[in-house]
Protein backbone atom coordinates (compact mmCIF):
# COMPACT_ATOMS: atom_id res chain seq x y z
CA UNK A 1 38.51 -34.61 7.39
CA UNK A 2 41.10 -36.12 9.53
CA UNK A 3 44.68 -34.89 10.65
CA UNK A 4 47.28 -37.49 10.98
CA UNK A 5 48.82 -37.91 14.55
CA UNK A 6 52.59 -39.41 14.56
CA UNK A 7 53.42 -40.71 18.38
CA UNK A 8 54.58 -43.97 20.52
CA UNK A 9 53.55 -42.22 23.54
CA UNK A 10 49.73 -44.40 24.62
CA UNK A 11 48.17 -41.80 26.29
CA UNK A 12 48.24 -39.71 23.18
CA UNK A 13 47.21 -43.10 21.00
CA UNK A 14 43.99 -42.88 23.54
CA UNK A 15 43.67 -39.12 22.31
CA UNK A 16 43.96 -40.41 19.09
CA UNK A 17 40.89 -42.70 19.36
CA UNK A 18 38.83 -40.70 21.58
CA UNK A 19 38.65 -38.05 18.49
CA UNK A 20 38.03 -39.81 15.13
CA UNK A 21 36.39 -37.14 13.37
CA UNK A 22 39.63 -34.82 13.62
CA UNK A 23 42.74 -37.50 14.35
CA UNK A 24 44.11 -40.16 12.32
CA UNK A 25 47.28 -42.45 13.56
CA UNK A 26 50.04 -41.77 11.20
CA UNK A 27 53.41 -42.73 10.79
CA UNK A 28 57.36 -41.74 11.76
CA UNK A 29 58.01 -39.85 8.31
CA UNK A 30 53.92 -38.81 7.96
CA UNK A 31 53.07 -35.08 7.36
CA UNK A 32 51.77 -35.26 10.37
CA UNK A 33 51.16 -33.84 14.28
CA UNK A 34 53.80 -35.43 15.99
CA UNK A 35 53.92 -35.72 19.27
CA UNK A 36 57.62 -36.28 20.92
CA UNK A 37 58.47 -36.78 24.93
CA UNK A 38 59.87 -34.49 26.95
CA UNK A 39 62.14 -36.11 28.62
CA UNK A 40 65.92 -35.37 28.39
CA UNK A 41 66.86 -33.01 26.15
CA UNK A 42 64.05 -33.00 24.04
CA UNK A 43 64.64 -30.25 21.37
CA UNK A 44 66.56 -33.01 19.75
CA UNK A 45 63.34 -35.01 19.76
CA UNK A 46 61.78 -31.60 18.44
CA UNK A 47 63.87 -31.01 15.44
CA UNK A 48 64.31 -34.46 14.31
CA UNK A 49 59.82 -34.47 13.67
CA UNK A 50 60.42 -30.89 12.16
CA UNK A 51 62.92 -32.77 9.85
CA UNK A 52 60.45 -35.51 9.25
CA UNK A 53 58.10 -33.30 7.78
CA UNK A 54 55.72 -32.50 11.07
CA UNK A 55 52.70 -30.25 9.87
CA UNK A 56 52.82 -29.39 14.37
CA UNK A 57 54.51 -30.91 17.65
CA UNK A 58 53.76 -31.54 20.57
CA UNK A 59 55.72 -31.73 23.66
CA UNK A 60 54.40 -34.21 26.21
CA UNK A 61 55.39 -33.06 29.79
CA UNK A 62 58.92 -31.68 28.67
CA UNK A 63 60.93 -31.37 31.77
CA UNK A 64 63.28 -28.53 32.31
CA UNK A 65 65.94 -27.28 30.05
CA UNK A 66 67.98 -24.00 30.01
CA UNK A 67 65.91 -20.71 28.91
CA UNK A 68 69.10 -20.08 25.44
CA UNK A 69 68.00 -23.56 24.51
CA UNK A 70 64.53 -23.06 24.56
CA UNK A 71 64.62 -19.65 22.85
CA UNK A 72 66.85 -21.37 19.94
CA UNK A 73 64.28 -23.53 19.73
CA UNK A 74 61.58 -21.02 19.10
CA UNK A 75 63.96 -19.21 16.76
CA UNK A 76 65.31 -22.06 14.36
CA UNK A 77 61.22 -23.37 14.14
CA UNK A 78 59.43 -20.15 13.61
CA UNK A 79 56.37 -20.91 11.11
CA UNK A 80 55.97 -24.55 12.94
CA UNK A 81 53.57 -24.50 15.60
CA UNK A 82 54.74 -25.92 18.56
CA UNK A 83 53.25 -27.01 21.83
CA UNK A 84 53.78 -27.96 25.03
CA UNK A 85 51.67 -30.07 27.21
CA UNK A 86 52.66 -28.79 31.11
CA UNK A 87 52.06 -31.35 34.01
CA UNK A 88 51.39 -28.59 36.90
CA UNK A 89 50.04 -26.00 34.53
CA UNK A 90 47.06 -27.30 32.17
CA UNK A 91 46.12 -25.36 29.25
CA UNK A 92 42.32 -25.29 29.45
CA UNK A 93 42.84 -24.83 33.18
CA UNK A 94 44.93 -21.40 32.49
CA UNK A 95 42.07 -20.45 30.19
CA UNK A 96 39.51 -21.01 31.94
CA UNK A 97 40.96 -18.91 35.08
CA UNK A 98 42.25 -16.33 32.72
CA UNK A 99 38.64 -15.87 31.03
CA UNK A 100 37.26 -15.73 35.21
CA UNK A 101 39.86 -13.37 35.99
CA UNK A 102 39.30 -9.87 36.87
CA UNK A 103 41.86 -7.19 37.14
CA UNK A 104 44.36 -8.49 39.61
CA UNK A 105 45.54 -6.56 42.66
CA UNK A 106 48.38 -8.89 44.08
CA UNK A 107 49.29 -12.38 43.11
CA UNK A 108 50.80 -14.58 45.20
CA UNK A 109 52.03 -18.13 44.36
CA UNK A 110 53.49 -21.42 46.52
CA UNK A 111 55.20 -24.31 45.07
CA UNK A 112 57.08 -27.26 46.62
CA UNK A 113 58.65 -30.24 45.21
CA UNK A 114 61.83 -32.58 45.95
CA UNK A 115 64.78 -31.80 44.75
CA UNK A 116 64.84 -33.32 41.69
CA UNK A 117 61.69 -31.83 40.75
CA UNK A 118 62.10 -28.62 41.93
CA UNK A 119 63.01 -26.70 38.35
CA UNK A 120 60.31 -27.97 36.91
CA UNK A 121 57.53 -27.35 39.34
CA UNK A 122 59.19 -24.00 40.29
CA UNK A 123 58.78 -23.32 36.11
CA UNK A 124 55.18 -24.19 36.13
CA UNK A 125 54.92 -21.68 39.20
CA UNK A 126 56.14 -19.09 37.41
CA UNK A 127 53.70 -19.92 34.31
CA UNK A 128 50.95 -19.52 37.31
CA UNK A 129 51.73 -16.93 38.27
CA UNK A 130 52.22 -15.33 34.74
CA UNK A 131 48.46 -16.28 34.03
CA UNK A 132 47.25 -15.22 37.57
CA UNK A 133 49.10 -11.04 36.79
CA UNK A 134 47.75 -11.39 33.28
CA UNK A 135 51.09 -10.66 31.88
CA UNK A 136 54.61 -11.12 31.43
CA UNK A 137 57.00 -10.42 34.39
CA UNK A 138 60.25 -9.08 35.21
CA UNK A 139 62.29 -10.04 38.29
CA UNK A 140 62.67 -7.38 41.68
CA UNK A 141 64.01 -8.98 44.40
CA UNK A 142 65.24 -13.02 44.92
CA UNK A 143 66.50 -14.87 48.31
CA UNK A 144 65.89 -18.40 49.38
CA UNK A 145 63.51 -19.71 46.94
CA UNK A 146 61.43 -16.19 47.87
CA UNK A 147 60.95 -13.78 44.60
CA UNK A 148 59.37 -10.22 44.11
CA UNK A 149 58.07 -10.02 40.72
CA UNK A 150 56.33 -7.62 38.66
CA UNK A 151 54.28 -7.15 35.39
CA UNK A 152 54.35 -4.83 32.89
CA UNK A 153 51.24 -3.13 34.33
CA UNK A 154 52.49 -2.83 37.81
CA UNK A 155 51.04 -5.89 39.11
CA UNK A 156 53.14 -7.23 42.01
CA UNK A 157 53.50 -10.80 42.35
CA UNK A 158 55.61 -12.99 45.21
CA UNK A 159 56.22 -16.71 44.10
CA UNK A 160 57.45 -18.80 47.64
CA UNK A 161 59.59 -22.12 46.56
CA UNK A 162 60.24 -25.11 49.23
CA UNK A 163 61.85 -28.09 49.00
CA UNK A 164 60.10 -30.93 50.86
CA UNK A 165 60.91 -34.76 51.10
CA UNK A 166 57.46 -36.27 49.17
CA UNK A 167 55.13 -34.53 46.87
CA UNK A 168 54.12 -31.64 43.96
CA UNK A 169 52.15 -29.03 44.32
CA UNK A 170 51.42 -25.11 42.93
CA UNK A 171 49.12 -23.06 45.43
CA UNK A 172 48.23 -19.53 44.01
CA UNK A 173 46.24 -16.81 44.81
CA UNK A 174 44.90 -13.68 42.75
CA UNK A 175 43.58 -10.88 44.82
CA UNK A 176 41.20 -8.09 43.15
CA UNK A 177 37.25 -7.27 42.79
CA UNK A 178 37.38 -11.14 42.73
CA UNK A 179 39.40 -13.32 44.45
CA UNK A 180 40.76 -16.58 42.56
CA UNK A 181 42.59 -19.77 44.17
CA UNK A 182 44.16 -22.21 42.14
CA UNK A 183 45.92 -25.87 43.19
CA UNK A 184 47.42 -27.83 40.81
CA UNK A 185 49.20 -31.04 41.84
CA UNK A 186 48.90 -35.26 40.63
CA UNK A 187 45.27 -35.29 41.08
CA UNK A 188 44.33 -32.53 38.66
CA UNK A 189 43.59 -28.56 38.96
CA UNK A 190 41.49 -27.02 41.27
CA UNK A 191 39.92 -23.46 41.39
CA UNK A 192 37.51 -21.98 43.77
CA UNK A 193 36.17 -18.18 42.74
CA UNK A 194 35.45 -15.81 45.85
CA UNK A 195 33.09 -13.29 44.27
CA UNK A 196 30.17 -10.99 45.18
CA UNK A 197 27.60 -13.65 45.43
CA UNK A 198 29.84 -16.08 47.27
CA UNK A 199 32.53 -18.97 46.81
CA UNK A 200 31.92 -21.03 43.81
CA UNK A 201 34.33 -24.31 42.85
CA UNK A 202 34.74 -24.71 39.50
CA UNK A 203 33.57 -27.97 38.10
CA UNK A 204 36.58 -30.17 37.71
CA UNK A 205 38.42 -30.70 34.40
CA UNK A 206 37.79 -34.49 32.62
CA UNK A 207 39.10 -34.29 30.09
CA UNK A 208 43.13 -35.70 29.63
CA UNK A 209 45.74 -33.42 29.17
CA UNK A 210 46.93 -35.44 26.13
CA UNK A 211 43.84 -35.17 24.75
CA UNK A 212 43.64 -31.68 25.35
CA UNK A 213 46.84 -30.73 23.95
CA UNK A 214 46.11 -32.79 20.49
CA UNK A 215 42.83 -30.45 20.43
CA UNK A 216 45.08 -27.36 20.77
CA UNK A 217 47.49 -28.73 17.90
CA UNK A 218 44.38 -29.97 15.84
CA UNK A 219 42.95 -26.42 16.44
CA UNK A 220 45.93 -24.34 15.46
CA UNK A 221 46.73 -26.08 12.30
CA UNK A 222 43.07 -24.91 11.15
CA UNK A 223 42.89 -21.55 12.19
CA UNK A 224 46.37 -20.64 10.90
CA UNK A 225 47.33 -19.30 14.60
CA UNK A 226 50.86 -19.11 16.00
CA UNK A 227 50.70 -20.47 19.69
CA UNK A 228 53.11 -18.80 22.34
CA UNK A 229 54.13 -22.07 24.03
CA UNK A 230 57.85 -21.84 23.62
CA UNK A 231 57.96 -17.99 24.15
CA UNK A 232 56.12 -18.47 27.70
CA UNK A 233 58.30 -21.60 28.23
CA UNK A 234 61.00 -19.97 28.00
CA UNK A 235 59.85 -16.82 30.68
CA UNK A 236 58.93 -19.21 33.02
CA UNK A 237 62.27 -21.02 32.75
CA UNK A 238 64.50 -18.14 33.04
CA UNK A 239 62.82 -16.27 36.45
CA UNK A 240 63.07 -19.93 37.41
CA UNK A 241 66.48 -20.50 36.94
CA UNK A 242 67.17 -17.48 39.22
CA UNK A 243 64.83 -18.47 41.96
CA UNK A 244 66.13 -22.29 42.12
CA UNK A 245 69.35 -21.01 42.49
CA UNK A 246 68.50 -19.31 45.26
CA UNK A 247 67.81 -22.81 47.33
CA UNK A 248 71.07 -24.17 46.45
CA UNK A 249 70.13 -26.28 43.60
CA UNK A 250 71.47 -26.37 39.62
CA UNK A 251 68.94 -25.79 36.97
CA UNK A 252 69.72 -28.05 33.81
């Protein structure tokens, strides 16, 4: 049986239609997923779907807003699944390198962006470099858009911001019994795996973010789960917020 899928946003209609079996378009006030943009402030556009009855959201690309907001968010919604569709930090991507991942010695992670889209791409750094440690992280050291981090487990891990005049881009590396490299810009995600046996490239990802975030919704709404979106939004936002500062530049 089909879900119904509330959104105005067409690359999320093509989701719709590339999965009939499990997605159904649906209207404003439908039961429904709905999927909201994330541009602005868009926990407004967040609460107004909860208020309209939304069975899930999803955020498309949400671009940065401050960490209290954010945690609010997650607080005022618990018991609604919410998720987040990240432009520089894919879902399946994450999973797959976080399934490939063996215990990490050091993590290291580059990002540069304009100014304007600094916060954000310095955010999805962070959110790389969360994956890469395997855990949540807690700020050591900070000083022009240069950060000492560390996890819970003692793994350390360095995230290196720069502002440049053209371009996006996330560069990380995960040292250990395997060694893992990750890019993530415009054209997609790529990882290459360093091993015993040699280098291997992963094959590349196809499939559409939107379509893979209205899998994840469709997905959670059967199995009953309670995704962490919003809670590793918001880590990724706050070490962010401190590092961007660091170069000069506001955070939202």
């Amino acid at each position: 049986m089909s879900t119904a899928v509330y959104t105005t946003l067409p690359e999320y209609r093509v989701a719709i239609a590339e999965l009939p079996l499990s997605a159904r378009p649906a209207s404003r006030d439908a039961a429904a997923v709905h999927v909201v943009t994330g541009n602005g402030r868009w926990g407004d556009a967040v609460l107004a779907a909860a208020d309209a009855g939304a069975r899930a959201i999803v955020v498309a690309r949400p671009g940065p807003v401050p960490t209290d907001d954010i945690r609010a968010l997650a607080h005022d919604l618990t018991g609604l699944p919410v998720l987040v569709e990240r432009r520089l930090l894919r879902s399946d991507a994450a999973l797959r390198v976080a399934k490939t991942l063996l215990d990490p010695r050091v993590v290291t992670v580059a990002c540069a962006a304009t100014p304007d889209a600094l916060p954000g791409t310095v955010r999805d750094a962070v959110g790389w470099l969360r994956v890469l440690a395997r855990g949540t992280l807690s700020l050591r050291s900070r000083g022009r858009g240069t950060a000492l981090m560390v996890t819970g487990d003692g793994v350390p891990a360095t995230l290196l911001a720069t502002v440049v005049e053209t371009g996006e881009w996330v560069r990380g590396h995960a040292l250990g019994e395997t060694v893992i490299e990750v890019e993530s810009d415009d054209r997609g995600t790529r990882t290459i795996v360093h091993g015993r046996e040699g280098e291997t490239v992963l094959a590349p990802l196809s499939e559409s973010p939107a379509r893979v975030a209205l899998r994840r919704a469709l997905a959670t709404l059967e199995s009953g789960a309670s995704p962490g979106d919003l809670r590793n939004l918001a880590h990724d936002t706050e070490l962010a917020e401190a590092i961007v500062g660091t170069l000069g530049h506001k955070h939202p």
